[in-house]
Protein backbone atom coordinates (compact mmCIF):
# COMPACT_ATOMS: atom_id res chain seq x y z
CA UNK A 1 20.49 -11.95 70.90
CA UNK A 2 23.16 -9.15 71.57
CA UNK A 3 26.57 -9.51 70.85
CA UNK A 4 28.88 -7.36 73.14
CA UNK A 5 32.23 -7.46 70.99
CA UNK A 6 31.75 -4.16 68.12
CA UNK A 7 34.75 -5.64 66.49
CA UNK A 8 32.48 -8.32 64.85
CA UNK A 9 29.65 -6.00 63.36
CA UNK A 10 30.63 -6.40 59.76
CA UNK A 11 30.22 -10.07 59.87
CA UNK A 12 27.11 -9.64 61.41
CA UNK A 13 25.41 -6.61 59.91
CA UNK A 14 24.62 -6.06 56.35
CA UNK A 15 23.52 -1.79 56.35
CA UNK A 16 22.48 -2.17 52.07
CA UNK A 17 20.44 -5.16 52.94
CA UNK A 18 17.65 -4.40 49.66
CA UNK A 19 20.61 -4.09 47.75
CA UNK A 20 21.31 -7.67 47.85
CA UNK A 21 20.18 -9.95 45.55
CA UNK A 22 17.22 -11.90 47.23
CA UNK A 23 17.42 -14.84 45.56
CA UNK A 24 21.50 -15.43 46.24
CA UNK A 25 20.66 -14.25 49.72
CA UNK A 26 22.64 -16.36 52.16
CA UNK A 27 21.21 -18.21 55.61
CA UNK A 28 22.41 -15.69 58.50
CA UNK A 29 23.07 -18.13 61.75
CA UNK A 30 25.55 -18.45 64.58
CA UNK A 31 26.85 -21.47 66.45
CA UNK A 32 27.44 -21.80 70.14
CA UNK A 33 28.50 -24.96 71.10
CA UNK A 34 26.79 -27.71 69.44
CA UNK A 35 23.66 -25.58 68.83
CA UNK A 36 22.72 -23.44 65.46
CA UNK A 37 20.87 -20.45 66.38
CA UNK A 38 19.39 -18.71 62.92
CA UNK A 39 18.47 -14.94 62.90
CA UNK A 40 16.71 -12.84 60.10
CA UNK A 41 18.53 -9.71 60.24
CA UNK A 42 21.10 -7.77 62.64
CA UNK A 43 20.88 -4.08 64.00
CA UNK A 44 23.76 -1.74 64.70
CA UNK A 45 21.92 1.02 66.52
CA UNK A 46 24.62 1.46 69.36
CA UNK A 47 24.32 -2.60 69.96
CA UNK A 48 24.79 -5.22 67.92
CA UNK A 49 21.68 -7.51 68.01
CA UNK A 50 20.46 -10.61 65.86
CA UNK A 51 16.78 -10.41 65.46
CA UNK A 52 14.04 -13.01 65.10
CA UNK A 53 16.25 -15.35 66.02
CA UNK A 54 15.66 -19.18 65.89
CA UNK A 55 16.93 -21.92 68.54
CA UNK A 56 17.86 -25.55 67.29
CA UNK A 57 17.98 -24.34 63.52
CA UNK A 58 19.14 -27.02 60.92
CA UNK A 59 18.37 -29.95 63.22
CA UNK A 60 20.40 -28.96 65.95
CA UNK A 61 18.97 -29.11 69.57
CA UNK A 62 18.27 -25.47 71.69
CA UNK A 63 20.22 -26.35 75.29
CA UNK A 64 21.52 -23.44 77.74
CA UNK A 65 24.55 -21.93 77.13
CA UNK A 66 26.90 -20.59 80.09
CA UNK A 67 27.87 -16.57 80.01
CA UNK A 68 30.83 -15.65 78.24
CA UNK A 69 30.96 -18.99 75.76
CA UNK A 70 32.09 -18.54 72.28
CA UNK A 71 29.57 -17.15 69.02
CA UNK A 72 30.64 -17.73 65.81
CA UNK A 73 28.76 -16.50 62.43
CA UNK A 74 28.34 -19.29 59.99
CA UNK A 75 29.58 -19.06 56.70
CA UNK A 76 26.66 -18.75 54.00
CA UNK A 77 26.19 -19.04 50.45
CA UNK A 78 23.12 -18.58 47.80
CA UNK A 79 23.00 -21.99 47.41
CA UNK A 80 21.94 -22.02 51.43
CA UNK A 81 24.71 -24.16 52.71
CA UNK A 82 27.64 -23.41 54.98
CA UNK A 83 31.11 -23.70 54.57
CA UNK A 84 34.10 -25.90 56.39
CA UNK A 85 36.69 -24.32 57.54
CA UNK A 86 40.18 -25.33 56.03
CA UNK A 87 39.84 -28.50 58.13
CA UNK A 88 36.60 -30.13 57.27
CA UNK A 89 37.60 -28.82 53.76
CA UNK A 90 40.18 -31.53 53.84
CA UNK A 91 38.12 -34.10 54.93
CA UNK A 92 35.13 -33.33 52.28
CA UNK A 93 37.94 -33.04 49.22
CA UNK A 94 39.06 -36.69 50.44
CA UNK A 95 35.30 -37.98 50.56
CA UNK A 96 34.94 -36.87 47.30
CA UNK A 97 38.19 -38.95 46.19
CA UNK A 98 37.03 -41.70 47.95
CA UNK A 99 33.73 -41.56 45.46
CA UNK A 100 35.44 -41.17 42.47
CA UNK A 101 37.83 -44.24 43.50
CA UNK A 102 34.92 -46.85 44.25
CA UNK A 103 33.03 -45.80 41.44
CA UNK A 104 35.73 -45.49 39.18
CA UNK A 105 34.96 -41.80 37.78
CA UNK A 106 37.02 -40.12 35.46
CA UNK A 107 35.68 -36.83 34.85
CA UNK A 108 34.79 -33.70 37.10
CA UNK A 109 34.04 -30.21 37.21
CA UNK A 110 35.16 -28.02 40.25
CA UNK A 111 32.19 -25.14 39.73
CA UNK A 112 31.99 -23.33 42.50
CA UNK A 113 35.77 -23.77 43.59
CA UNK A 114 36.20 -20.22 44.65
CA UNK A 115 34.00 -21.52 47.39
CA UNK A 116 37.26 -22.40 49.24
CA UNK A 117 38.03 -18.85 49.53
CA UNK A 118 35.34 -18.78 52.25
CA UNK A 119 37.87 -21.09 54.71
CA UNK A 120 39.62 -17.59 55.94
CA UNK A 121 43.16 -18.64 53.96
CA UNK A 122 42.52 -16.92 50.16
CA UNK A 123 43.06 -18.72 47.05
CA UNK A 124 45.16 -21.37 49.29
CA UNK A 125 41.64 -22.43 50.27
CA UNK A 126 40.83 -23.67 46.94
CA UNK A 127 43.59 -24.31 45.33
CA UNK A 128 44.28 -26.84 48.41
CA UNK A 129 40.98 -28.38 47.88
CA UNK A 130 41.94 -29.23 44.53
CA UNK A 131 45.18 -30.46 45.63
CA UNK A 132 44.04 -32.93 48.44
CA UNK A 133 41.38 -33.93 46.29
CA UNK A 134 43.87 -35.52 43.57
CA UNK A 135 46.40 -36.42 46.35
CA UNK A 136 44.32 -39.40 47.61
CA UNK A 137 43.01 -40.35 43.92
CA UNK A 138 44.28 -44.33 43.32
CA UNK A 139 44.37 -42.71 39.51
CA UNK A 140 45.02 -38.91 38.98
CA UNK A 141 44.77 -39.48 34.81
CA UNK A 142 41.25 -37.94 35.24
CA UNK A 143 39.73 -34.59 33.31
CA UNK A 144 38.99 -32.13 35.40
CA UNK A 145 37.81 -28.41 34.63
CA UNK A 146 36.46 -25.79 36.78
CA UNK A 147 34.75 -22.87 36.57
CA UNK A 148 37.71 -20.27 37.90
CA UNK A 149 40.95 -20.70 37.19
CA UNK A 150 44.42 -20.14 39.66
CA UNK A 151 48.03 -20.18 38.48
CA UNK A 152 48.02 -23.51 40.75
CA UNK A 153 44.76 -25.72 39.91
CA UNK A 154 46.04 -24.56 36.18
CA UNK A 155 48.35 -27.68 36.66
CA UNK A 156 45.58 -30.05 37.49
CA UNK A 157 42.74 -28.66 35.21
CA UNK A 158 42.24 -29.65 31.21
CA UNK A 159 39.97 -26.84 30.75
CA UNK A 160 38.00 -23.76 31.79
CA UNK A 161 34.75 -23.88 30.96
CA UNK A 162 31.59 -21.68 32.07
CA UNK A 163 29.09 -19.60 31.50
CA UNK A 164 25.45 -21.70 32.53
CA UNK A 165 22.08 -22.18 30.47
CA UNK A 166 19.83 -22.03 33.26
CA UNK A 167 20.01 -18.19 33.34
CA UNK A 168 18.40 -17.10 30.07
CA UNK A 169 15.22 -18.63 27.98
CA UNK A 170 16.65 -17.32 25.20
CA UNK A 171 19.81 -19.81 23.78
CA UNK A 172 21.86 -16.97 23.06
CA UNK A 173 21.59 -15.04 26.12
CA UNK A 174 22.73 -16.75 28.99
CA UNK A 175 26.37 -15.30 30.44
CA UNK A 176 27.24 -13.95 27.11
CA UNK A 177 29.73 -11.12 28.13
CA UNK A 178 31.62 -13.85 30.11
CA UNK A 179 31.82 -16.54 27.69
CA UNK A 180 33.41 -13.79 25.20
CA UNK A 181 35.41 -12.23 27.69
CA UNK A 182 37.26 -15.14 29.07
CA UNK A 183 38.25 -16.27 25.41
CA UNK A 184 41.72 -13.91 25.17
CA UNK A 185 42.76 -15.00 28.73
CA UNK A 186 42.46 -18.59 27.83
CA UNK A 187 44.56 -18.12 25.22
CA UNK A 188 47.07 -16.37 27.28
CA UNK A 189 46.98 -19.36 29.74
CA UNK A 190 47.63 -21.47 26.91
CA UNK A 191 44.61 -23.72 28.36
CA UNK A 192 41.78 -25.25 25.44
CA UNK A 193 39.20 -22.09 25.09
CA UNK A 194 35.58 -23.24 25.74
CA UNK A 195 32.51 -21.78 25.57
CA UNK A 196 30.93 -23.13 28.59
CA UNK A 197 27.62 -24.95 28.63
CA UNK A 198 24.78 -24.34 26.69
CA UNK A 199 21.37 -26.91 26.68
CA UNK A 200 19.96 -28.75 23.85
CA UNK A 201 16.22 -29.05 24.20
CA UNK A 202 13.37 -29.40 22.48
CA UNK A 203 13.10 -25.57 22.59
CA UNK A 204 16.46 -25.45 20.41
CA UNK A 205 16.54 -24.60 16.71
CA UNK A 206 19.00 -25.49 13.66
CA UNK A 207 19.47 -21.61 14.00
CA UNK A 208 20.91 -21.70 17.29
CA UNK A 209 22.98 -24.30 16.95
CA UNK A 210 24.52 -22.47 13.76
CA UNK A 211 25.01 -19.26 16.12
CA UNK A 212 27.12 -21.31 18.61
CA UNK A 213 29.08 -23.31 16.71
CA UNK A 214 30.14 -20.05 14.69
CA UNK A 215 30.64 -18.09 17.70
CA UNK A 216 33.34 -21.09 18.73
CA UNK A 217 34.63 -21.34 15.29
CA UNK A 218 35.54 -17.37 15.42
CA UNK A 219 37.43 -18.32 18.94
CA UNK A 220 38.43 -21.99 18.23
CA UNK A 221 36.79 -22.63 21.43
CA UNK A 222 35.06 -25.83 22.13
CA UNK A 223 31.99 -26.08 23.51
CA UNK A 224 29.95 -28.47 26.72
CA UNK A 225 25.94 -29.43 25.50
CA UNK A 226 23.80 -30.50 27.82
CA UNK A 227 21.44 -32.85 25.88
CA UNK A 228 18.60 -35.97 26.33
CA UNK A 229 19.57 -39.14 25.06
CA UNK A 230 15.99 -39.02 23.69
CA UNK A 231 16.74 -35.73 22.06
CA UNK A 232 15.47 -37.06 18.93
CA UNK A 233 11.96 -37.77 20.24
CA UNK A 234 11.48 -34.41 21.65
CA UNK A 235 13.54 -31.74 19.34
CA UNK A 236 11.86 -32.43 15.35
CA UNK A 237 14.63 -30.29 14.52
CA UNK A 238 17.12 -33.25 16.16
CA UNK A 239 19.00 -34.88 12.93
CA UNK A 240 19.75 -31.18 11.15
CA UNK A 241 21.39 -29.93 14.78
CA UNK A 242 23.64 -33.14 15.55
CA UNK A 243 24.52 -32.78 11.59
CA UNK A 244 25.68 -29.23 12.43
CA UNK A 245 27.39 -29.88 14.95
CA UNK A 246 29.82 -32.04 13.64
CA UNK A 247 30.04 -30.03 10.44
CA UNK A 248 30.78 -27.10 12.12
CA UNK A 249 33.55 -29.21 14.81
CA UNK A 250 35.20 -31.08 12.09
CA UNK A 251 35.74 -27.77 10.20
CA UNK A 252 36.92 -26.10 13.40
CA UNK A 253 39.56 -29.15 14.07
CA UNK A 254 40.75 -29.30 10.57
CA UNK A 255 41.66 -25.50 10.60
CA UNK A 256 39.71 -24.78 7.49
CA UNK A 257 38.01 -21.25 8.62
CA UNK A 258 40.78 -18.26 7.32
CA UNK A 259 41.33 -15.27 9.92
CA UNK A 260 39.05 -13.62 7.91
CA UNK A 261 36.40 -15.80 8.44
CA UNK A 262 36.78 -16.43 11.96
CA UNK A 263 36.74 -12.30 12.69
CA UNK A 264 32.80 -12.43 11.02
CA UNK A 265 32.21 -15.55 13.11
CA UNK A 266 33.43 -13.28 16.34
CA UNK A 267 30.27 -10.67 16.10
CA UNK A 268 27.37 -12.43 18.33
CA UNK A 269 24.61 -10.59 17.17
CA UNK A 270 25.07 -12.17 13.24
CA UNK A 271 25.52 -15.70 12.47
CA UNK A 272 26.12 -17.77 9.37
CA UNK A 273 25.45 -20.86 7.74
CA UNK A 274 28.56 -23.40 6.95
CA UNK A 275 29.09 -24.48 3.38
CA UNK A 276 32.30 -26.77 3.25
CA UNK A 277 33.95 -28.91 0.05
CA UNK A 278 36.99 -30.98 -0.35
CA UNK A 279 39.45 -27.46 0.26
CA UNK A 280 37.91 -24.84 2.11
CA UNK A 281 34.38 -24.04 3.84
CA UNK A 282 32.39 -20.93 2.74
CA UNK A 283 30.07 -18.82 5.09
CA UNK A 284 26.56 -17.92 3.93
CA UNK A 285 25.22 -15.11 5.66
CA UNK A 286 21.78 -15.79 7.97
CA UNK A 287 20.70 -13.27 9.94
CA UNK A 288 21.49 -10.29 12.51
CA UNK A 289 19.75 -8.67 15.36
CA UNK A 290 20.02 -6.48 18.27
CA UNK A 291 20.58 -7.85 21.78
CA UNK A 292 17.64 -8.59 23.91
CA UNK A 293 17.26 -5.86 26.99
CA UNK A 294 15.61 -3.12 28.14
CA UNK A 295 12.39 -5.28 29.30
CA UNK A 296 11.98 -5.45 32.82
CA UNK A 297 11.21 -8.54 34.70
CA UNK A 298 7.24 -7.45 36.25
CA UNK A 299 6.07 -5.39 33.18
CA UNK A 300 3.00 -8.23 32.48
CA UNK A 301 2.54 -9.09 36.39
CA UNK A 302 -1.05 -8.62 37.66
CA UNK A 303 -3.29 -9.52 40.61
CA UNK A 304 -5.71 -12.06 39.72
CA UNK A 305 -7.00 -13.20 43.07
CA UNK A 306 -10.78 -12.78 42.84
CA UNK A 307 -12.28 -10.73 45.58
CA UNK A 308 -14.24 -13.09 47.21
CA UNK A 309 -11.30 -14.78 48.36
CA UNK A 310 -9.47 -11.75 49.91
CA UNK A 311 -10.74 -8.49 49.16
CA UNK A 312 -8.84 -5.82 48.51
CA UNK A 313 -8.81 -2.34 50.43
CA UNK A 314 -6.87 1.01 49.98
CA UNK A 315 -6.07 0.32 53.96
CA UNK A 316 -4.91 -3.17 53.43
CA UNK A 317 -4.31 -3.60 49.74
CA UNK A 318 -3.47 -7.10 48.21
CA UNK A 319 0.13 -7.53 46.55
CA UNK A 320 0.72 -8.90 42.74
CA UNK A 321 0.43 -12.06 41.84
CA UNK A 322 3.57 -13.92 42.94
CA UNK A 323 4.13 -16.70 40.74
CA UNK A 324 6.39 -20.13 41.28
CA UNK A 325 7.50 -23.23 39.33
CA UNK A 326 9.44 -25.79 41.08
CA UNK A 327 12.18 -27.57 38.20
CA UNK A 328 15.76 -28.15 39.62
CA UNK A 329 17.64 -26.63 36.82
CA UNK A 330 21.19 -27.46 38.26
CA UNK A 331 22.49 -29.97 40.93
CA UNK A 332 22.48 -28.22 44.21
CA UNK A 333 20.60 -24.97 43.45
CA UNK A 334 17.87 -24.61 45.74
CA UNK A 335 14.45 -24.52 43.83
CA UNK A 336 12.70 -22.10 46.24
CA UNK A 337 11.09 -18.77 44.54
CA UNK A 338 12.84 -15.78 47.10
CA UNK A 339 10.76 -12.80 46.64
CA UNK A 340 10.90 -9.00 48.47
CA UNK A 341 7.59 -8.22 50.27
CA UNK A 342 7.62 -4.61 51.25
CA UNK A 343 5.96 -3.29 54.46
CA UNK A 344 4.72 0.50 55.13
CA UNK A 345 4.02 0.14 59.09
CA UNK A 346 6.50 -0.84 61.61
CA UNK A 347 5.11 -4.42 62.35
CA UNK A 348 2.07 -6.41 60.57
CA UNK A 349 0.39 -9.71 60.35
CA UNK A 350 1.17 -11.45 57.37
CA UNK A 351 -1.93 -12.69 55.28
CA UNK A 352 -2.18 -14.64 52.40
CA UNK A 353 -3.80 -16.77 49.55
CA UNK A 354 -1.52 -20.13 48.20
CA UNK A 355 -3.39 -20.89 44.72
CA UNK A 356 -3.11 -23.61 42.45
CA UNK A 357 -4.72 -22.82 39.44
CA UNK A 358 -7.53 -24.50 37.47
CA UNK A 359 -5.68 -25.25 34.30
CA UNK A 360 -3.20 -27.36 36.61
CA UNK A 361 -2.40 -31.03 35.58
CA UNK A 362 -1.30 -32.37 38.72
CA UNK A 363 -1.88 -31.99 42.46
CA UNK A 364 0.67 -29.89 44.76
CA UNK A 365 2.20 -30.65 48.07
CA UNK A 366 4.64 -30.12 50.70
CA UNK A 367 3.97 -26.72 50.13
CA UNK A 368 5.55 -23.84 52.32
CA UNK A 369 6.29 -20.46 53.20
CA UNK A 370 9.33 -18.95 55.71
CA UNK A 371 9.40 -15.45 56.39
CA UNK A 372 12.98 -14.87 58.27
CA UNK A 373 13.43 -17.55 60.42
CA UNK A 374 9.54 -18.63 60.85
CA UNK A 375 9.04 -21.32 58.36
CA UNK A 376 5.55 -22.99 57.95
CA UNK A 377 4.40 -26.18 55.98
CA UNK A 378 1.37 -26.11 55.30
CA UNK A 379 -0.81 -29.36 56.00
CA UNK A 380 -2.51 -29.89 52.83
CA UNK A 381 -2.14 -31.49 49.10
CA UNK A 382 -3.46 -28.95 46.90
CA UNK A 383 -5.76 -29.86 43.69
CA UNK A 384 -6.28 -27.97 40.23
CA UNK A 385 -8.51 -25.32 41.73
CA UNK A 386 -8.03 -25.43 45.15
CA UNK A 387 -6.14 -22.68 47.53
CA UNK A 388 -5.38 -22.31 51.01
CA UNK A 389 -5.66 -18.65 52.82
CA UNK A 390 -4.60 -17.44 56.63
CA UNK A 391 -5.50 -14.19 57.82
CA UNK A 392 -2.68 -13.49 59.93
CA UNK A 393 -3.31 -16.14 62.41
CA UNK A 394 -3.07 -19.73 63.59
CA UNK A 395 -5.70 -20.69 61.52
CA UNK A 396 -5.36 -22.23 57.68
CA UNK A 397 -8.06 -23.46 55.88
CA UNK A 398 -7.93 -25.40 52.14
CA UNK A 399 -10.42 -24.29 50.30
CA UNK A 400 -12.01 -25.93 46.86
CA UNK A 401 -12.25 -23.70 43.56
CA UNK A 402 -15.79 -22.98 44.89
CA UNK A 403 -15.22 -21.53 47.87
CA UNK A 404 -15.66 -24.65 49.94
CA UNK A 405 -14.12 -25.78 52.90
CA UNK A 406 -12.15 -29.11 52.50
CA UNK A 407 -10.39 -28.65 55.63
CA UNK A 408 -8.78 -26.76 58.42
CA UNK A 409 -5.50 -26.69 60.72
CA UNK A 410 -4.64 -24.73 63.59
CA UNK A 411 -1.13 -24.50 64.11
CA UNK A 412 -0.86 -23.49 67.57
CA UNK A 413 0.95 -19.60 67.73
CA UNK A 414 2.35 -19.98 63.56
CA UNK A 415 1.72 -17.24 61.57
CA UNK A 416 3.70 -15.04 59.89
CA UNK A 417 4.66 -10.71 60.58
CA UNK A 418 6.63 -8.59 58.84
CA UNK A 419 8.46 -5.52 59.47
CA UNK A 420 9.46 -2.06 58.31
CA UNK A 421 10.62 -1.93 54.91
CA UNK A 422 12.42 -5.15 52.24
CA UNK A 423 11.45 -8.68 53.73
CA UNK A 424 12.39 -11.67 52.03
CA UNK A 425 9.82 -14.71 51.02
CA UNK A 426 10.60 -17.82 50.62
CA UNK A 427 8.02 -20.18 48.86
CA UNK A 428 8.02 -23.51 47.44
CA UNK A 429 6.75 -27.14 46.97
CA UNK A 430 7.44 -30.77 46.30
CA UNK A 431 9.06 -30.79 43.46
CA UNK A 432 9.88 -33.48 40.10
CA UNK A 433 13.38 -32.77 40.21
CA UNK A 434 13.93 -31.78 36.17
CA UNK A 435 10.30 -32.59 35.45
CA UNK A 436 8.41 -28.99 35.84
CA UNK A 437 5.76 -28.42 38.60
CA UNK A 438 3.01 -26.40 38.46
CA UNK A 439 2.82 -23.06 38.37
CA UNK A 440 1.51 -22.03 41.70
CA UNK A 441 0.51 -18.55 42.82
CA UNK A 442 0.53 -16.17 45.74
CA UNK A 443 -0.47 -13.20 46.86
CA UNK A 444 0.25 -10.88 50.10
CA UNK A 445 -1.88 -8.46 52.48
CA UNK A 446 -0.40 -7.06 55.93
CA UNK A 447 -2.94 -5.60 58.85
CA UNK A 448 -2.02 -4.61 62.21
């Protein structure tokens, strides 16, 4: 598709593409009339062109279009959703009311409400959001917090509070420079300092727990845990982390920690235990250590595709093992592994190998791949062992663990290329929703 106005290229064209983060990498798509066209990437060699483009994307239909009628670039996000403009803004922030008043809600957290900068009228855009949203609430008494904060939506919110768990493995880890950071400007808001959210699992120690509530105890912030109602069946370390947490909050409350006290409880690289009697608590040193870092994510990776399946050749070399698990960590967030595949020639043929390993508990479906705008799903329900390979062509075929054919699909002109340089993969399957999947693998070859 070429565009003829030059006015429009930075909307368009995106010159530090591998600089991007792949994973947060938005959908790229224009509308003309009622019809969504999506394109993989944009060129600015003298013309402005979409390439690979895709008619009747996102369920819309392909029709013909007269000369002349209007483009417009969609607004994107990591998340892979568009955004309203200020007008269908409205209209979502008084859907939402509508929810909370027939089901009679009474708390909510705006995270992501610097979305509404993406309606084309700056902070307005989300600070009206908010303010539609509580103008058609039957009850406005609700709590509401967010995860940015305006001199406006400062009048509607109880609280700041962010910094995720879904980030990190390690309990400490996750967002840490912004949870401490924000601290002094909460204070200067006069809003409640928080911590933001942090998740109690059955991964979480007594030790942790200790760490956090310290760390809040330095800042007299509070703090949001995500936690199972069955905690105690899955955490053996359950009773002695609930205890702590209270200790720790009703010591907080009470304004028993001195200044003193609270400026060791500020360093998060050393924690303390909490002794407390009828006066005054006491802190009894644990631990320290030195930030995690300097390990970088790919160190252990490895190909373990046997040979026999797709052989390896300095010509046409296999990639690493690409590795997914599908687990919805937060409400919204796509689940999709997005991984760079680099190319040395100008254009290839895309093979590859879809594995689900041995050691595998459960079957795997609804399995796909979508290179640009080409997205395939492949036809099969994979079992512990099995795999499914295409060489670059219309063919797939499901194999068994011992090299058997189970079956085979020909999807009429569907494979997958790639180009010059950084492409982006998208993989994933049929999830559990919280509930981890299996951990599937992939791996890459090009030829011409």
């Amino acid at each position: 598709m070429l565009l003829q106005d030059e006015a429009v290229r930075s909307a368009y064209y995106e010159p530090n593409l591998e600089k991007v983060n792949p994973r947060w990498r938005e959908h790229t798509a224009v509308r003309i009339g009622d019809e969504i066209i999506e394109y993989s990437f944009a060129t600015a060699e003298g013309k402005l062109v979409l390439k690979e483009c895709k008619r009747g994307a996102f369920g819309t239909k392909a029709v013909k279009h007269k000369k002349g009628e209007k483009v417009s670039r969609l607004m994107s996000h990591g998340y892979k959703v568009f955004f309203p403009d200020i007008n269908l803004q409205d209209q979502m922030a008084k859907n939402l009311a509508k929810f909370f008043n027939e089901a009679n809600l009474k708390r909510i957290s705006f995270d992501g409400i610097e979305g509404g900068l993406a309606s084309g009228h700056g902070r307005y855009g989300s600070d009206r959001f908010v303010k539609v949203f509580f103008d058609h609430l039957k009850d406005p008494n609700i709590v509401a917090n967010s995860s940015d904060v305006t001199h406006f939506s400062w009048h509607y919110l109880a609280n700041e509070s962010w910094g995720e768990p879904w980030t990190s493995d390690n309990f400490r880890e996750a967002h840490l420079d912004h949870r401490l950071d924000v601290q002094q400007a909460l204070k200067e808001d006069l809003l409640p300092r928080k911590m933001g959210q942090f998740s109690i699992n059955a991964k979480t120690t007594k030790k942790d727990i200790e760490w956090v509530m310290g760390l809040c105890a330095g800042y007299d912030a509070g703090v949001d845990f995500y936690i199972s109602p069955n905690i105690e069946e899955i955490n053996k370390e359950a009773n002695s982390i609930l205890s702590e947490i209270k200790k720790w909050e009703n010591a907080r409350i009470e304004g028993l920690f001195t200044e003193a006290q609270k400026e060791k409880l500020r360093d998060p690289y050393t924690f303390y235990g909490l002794e407390q009697n009828e006066e005054d608590v006491s802190l009894v040193f644990i631990e320290s250590w030195a930030p995690e870092g300097g390990r970088t994510q790919g160190e252990d990776d490895f190909n373990s595709l046997p040979s026999s399946v797709l052989k390896s050749s300095p010509e046409a070399p296999v990639s690493l093992d690409y590795k997914h698990t599908n687990i919805t960590t937060e409400p919204g967030q796509p689940t999709a592994a997005i991984w760079e595949y680099f190319c040395a020639e100008p254009k290839q043929k895309l093979q590859f190998v879809i594995r689900l390993p041995k050691v595998s508990k459960e079957s795997a479906k609804g399995i796909y791949l979508k290179v640009g705008a080409t997205k395939i799903v492949m036809p099969f329900t994979l079992e512990p062992g099995d795999f499914i390979i295409n060489k670059g062509n219309d063919i797939y075929t499901h194999f068994s663990e011992d090299l058997q054919i189970k079956n085979e699909v020909i999807i009429a002109d569907r494979y997958f290329t790639v180009t010059e340089g950084q492409n982006i993969i998208e993989f994933d399957y049929q999830g559990k929703g919280r509930d981890a999947g299996p951990e599937m693998i992939v791996n890459f070859r090009t030829v011409k």
